[in-house]
PDB file of N, CA and C in Angstrom:
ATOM      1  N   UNK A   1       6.441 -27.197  -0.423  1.00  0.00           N
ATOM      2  CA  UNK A   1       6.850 -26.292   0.638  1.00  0.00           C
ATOM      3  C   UNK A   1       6.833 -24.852   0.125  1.00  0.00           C
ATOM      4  N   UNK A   2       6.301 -23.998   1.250  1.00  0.00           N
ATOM      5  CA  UNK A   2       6.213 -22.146   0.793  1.00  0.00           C
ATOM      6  C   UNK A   2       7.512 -21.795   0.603  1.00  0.00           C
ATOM      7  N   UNK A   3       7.920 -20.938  -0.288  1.00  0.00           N
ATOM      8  CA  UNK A   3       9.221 -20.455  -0.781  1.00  0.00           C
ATOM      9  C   UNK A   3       9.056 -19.126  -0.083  1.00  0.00           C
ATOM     10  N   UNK A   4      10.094 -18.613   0.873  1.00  0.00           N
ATOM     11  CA  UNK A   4      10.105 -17.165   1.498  1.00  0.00           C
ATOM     12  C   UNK A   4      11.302 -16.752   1.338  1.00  0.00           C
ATOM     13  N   UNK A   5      11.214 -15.308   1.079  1.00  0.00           N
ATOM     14  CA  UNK A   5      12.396 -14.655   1.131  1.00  0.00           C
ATOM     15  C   UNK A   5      12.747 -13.615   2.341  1.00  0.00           C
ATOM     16  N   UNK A   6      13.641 -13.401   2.694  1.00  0.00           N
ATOM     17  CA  UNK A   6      13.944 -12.248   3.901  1.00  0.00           C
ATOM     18  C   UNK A   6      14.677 -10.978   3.166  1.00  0.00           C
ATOM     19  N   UNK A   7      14.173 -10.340   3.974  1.00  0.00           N
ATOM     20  CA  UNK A   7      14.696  -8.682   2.935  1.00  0.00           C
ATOM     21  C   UNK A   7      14.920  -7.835   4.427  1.00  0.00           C
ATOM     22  N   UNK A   8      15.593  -6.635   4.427  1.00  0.00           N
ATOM     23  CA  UNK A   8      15.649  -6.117   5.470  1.00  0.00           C
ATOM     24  C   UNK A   8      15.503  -5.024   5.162  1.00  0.00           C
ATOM     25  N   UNK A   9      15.397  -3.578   5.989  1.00  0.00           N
ATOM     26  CA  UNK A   9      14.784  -2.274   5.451  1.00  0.00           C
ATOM     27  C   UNK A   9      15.903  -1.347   6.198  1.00  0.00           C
ATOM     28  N   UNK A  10      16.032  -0.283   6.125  1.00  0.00           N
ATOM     29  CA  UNK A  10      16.935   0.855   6.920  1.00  0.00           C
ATOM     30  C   UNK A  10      16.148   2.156   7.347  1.00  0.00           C
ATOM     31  N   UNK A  11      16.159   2.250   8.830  1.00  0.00           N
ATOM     32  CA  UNK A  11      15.683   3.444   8.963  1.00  0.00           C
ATOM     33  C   UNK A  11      16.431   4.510   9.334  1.00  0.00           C
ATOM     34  N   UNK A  12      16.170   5.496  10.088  1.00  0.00           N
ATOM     35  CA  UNK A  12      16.600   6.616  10.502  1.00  0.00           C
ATOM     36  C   UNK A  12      15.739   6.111  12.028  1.00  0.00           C
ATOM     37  N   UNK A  13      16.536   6.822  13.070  1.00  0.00           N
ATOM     38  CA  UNK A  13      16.382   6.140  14.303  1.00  0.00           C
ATOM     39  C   UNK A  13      14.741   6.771  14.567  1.00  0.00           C
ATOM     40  N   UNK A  14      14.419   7.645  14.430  1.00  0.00           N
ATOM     41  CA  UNK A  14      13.190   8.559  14.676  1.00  0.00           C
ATOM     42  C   UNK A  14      12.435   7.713  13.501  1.00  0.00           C
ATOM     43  N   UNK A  15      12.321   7.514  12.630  1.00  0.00           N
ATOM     44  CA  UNK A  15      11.353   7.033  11.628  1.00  0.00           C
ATOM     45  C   UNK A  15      10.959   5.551  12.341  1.00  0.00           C
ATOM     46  N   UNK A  16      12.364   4.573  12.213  1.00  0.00           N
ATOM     47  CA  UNK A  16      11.611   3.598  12.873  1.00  0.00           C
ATOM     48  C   UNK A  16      10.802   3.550  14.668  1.00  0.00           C
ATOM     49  N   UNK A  17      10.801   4.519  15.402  1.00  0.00           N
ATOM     50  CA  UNK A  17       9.989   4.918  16.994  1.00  0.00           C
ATOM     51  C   UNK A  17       8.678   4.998  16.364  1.00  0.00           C
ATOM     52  N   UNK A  18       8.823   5.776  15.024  1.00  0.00           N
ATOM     53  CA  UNK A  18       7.231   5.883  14.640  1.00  0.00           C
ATOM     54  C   UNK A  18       6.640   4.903  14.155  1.00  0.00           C
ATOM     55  N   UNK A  19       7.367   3.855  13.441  1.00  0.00           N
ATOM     56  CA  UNK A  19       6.830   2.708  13.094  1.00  0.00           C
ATOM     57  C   UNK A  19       6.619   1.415  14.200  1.00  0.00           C
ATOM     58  N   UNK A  20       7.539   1.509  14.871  1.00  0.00           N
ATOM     59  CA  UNK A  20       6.864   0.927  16.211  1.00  0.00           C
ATOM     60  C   UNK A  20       6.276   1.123  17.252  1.00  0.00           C
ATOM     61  N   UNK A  21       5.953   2.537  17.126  1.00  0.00           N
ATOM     62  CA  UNK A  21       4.657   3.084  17.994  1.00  0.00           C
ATOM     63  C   UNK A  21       3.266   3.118  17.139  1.00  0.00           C
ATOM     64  N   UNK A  22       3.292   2.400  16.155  1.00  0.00           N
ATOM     65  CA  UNK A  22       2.042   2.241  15.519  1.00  0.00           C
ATOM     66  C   UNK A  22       1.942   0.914  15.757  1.00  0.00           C
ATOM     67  N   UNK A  23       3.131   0.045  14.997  1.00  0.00           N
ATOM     68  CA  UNK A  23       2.911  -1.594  15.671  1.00  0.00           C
ATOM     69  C   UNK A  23       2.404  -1.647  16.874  1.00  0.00           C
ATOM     70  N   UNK A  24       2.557  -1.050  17.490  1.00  0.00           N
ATOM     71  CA  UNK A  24       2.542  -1.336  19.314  1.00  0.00           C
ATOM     72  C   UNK A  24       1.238  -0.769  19.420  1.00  0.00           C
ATOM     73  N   UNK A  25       0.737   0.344  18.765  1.00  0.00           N
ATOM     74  CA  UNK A  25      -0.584   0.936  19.031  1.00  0.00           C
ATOM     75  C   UNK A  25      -1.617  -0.604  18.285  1.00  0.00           C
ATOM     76  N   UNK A  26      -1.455  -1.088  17.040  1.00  0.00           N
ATOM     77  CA  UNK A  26      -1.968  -2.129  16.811  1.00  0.00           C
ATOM     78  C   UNK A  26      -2.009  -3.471  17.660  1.00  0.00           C
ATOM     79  N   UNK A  27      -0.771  -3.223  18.196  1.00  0.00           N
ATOM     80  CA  UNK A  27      -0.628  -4.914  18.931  1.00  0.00           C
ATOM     81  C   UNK A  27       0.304  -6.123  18.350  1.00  0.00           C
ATOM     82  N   UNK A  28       0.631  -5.198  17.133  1.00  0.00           N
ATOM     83  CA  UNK A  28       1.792  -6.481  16.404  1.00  0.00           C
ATOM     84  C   UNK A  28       2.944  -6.041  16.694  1.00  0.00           C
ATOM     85  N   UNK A  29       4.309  -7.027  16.050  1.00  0.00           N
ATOM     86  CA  UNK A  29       5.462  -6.595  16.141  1.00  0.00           C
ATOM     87  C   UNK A  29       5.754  -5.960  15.259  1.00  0.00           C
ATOM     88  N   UNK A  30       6.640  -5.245  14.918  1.00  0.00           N
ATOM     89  CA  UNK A  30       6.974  -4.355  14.055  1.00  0.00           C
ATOM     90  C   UNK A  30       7.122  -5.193  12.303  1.00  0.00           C
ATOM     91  N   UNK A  31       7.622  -6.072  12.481  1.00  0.00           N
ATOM     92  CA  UNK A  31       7.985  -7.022  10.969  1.00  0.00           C
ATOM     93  C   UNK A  31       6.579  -7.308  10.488  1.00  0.00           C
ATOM     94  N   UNK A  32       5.383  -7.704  11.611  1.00  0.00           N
ATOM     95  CA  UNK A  32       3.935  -7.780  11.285  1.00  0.00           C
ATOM     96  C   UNK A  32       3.602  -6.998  10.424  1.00  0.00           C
ATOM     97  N   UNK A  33       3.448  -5.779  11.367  1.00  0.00           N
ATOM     98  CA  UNK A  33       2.653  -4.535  10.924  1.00  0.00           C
ATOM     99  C   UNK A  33       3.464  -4.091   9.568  1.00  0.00           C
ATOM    100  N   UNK A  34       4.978  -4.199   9.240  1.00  0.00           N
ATOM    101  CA  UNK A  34       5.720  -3.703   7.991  1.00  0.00           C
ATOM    102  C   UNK A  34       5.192  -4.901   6.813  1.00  0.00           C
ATOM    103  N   UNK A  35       5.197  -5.859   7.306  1.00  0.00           N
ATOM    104  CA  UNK A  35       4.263  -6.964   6.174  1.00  0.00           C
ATOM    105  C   UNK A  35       3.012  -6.664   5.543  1.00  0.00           C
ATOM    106  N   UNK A  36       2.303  -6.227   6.649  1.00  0.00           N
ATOM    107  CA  UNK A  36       0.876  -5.826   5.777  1.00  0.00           C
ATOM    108  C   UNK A  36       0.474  -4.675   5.459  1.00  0.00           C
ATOM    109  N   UNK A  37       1.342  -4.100   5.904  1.00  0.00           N
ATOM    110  CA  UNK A  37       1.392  -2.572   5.536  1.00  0.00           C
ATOM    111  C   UNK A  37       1.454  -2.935   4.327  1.00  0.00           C
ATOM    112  N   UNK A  38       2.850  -3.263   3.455  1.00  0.00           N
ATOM    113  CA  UNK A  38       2.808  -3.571   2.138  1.00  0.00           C
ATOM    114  C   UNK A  38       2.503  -4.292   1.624  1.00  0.00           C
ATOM    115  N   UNK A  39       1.660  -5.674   1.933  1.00  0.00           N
ATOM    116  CA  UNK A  39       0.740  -5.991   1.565  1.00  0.00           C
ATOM    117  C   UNK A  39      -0.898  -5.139   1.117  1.00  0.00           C
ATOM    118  N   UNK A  40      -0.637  -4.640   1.963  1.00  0.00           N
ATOM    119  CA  UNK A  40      -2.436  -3.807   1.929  1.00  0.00           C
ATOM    120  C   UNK A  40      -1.732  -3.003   0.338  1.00  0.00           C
ATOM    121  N   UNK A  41      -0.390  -2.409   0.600  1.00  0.00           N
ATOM    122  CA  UNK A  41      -0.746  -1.278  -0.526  1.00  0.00           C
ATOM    123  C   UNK A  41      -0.802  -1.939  -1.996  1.00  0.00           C
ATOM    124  N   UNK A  42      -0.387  -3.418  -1.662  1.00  0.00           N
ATOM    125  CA  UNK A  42       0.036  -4.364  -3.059  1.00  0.00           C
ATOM    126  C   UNK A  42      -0.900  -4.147  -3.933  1.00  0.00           C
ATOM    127  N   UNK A  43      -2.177  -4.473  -2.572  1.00  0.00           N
ATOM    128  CA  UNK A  43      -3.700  -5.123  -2.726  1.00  0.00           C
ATOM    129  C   UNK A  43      -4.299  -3.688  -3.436  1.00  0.00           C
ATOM    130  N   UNK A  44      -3.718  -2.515  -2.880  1.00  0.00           N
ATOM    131  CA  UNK A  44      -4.419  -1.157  -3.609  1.00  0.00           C
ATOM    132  C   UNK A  44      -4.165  -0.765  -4.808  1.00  0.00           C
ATOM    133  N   UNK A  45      -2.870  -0.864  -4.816  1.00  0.00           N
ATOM    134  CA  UNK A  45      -2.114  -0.561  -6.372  1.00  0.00           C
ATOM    135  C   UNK A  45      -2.714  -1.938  -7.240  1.00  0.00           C
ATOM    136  N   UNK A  46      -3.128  -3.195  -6.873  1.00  0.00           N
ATOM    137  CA  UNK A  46      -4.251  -4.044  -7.561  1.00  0.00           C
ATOM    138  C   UNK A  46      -5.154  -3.392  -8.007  1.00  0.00           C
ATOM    139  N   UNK A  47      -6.190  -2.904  -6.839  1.00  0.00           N
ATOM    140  CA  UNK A  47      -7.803  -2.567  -7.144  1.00  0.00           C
ATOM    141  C   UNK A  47      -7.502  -1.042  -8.087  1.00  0.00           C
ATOM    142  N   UNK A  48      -6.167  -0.255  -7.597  1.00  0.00           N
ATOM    143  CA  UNK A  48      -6.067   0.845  -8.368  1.00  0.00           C
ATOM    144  C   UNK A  48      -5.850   0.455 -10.024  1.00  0.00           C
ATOM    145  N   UNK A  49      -5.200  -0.518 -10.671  1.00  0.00           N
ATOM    146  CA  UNK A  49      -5.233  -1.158 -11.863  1.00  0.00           C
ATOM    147  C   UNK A  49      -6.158  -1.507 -12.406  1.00  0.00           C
ATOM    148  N   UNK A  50      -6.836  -2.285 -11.517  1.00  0.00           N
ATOM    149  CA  UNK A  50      -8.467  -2.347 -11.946  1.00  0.00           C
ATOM    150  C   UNK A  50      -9.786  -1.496 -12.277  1.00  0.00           C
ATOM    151  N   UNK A  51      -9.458  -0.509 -11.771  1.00  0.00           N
ATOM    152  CA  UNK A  51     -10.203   1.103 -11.484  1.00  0.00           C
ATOM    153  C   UNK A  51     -10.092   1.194 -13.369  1.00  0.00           C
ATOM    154  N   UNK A  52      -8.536   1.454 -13.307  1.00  0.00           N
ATOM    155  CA  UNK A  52      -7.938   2.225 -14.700  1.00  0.00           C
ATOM    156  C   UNK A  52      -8.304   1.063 -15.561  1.00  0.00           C
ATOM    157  N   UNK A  53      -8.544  -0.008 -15.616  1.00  0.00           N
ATOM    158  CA  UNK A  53      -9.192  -1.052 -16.833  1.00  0.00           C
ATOM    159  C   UNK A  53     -10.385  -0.376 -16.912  1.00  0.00           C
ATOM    160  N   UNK A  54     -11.489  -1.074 -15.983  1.00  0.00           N
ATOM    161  CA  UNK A  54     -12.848  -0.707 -15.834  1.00  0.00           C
ATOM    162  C   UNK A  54     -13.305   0.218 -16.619  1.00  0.00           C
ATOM    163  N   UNK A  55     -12.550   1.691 -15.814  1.00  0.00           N
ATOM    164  CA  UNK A  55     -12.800   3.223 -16.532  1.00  0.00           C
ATOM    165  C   UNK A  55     -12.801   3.114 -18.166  1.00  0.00           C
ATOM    166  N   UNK A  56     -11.366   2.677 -18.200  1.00  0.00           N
ATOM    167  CA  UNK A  56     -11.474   2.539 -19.598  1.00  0.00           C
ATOM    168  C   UNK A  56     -11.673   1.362 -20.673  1.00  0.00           C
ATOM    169  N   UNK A  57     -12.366   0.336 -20.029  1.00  0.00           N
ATOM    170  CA  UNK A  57     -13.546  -0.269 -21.106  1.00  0.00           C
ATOM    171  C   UNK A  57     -14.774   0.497 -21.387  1.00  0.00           C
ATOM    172  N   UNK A  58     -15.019   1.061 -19.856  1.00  0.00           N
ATOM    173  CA  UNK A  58     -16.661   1.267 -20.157  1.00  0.00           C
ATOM    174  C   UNK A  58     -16.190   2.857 -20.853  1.00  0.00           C
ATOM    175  N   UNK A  59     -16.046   4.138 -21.013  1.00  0.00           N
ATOM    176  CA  UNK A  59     -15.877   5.040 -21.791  1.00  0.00           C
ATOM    177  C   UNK A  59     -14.596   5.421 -22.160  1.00  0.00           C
ATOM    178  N   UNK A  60     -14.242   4.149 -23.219  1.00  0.00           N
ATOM    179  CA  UNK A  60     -13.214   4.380 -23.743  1.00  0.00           C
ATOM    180  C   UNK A  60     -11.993   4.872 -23.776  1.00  0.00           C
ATOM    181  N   UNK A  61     -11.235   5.959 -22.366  1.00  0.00           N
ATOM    182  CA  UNK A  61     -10.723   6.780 -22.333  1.00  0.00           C
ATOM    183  C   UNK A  61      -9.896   6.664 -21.389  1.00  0.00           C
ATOM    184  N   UNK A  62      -8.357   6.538 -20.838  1.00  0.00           N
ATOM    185  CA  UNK A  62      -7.758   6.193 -19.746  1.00  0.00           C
ATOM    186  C   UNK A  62      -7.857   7.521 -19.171  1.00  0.00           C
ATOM    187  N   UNK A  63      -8.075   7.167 -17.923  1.00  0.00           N
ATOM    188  CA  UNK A  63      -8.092   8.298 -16.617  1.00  0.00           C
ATOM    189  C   UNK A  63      -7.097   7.997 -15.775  1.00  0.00           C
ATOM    190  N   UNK A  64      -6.051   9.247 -15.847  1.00  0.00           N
ATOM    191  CA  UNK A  64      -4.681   8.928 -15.069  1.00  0.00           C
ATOM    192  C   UNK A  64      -4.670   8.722 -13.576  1.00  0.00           C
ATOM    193  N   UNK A  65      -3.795   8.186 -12.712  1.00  0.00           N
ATOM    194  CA  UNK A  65      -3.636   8.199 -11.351  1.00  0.00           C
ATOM    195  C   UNK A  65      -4.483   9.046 -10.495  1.00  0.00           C
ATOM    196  N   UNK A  66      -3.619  10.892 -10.716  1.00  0.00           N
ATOM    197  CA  UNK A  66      -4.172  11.631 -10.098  1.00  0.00           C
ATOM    198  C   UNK A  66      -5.500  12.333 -10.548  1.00  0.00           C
ATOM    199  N   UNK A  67      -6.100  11.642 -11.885  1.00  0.00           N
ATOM    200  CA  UNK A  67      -7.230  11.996 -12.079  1.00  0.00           C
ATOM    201  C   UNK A  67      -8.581  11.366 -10.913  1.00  0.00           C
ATOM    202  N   UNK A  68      -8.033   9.865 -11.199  1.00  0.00           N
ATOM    203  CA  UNK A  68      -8.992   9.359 -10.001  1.00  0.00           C
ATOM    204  C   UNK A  68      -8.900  10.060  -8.868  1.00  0.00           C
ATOM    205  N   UNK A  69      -7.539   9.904  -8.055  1.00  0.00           N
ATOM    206  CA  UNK A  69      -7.681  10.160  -6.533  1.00  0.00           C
ATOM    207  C   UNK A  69      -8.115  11.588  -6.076  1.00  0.00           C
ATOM    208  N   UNK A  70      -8.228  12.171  -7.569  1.00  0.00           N
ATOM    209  CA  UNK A  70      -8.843  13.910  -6.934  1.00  0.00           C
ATOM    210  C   UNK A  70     -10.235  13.533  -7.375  1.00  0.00           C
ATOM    211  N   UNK A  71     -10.975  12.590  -8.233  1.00  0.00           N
ATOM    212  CA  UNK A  71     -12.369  12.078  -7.708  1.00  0.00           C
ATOM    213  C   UNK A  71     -12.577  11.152  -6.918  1.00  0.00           C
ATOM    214  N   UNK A  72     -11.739  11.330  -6.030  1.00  0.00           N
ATOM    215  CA  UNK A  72     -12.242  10.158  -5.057  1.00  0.00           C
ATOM    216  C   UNK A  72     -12.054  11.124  -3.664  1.00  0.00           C
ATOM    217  N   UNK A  73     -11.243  11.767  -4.224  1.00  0.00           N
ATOM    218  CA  UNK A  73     -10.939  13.288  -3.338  1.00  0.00           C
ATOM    219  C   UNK A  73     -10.069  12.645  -1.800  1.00  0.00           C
ATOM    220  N   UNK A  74      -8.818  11.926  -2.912  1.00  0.00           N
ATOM    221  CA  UNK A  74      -7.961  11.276  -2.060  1.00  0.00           C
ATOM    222  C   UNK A  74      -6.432  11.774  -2.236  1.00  0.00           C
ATOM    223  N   UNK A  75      -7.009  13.600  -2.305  1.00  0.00           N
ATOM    224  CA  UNK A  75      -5.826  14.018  -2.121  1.00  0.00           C
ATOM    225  C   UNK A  75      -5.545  15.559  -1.218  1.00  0.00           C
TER     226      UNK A  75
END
């Protein structure tokens, strides 16, 4: 059997309108859209780990966070 945990979050009354006017612009419920939201970023801060291996097998040299995302010009 899947092992799940429940966690709950706190907003500010205006922060969460904005988060459920995006759920709602998507079509999910709000707990949806807050699931994969942080899922997706899990999955980025993954491929972002992987970036920083890669880089530095192939020329030897670690390239920090904001080194990448200002060549990727993701800032």
């Amino acid at each position: 059997m899947l092992k799940m945990t429940v966690t709950s979050l706190r907003f500010k009354d205006d922060q969460y309108r904005e988060v459920k006017a995006l759920a709602d612009f998507y079509g999910e419920s709000v707990t949806t859209f807050m699931r994969q939201t942080i899922l997706e970023r899990l999955e980025d801060e993954a491929d972002y780990q992987d970036a920083v291996s890669n880089l530095g097998d192939r020329h030897d040299a670690v390239v920090s966070r904001e080194e990448i995302r200002h060549r990727l010009a993701l800032e």
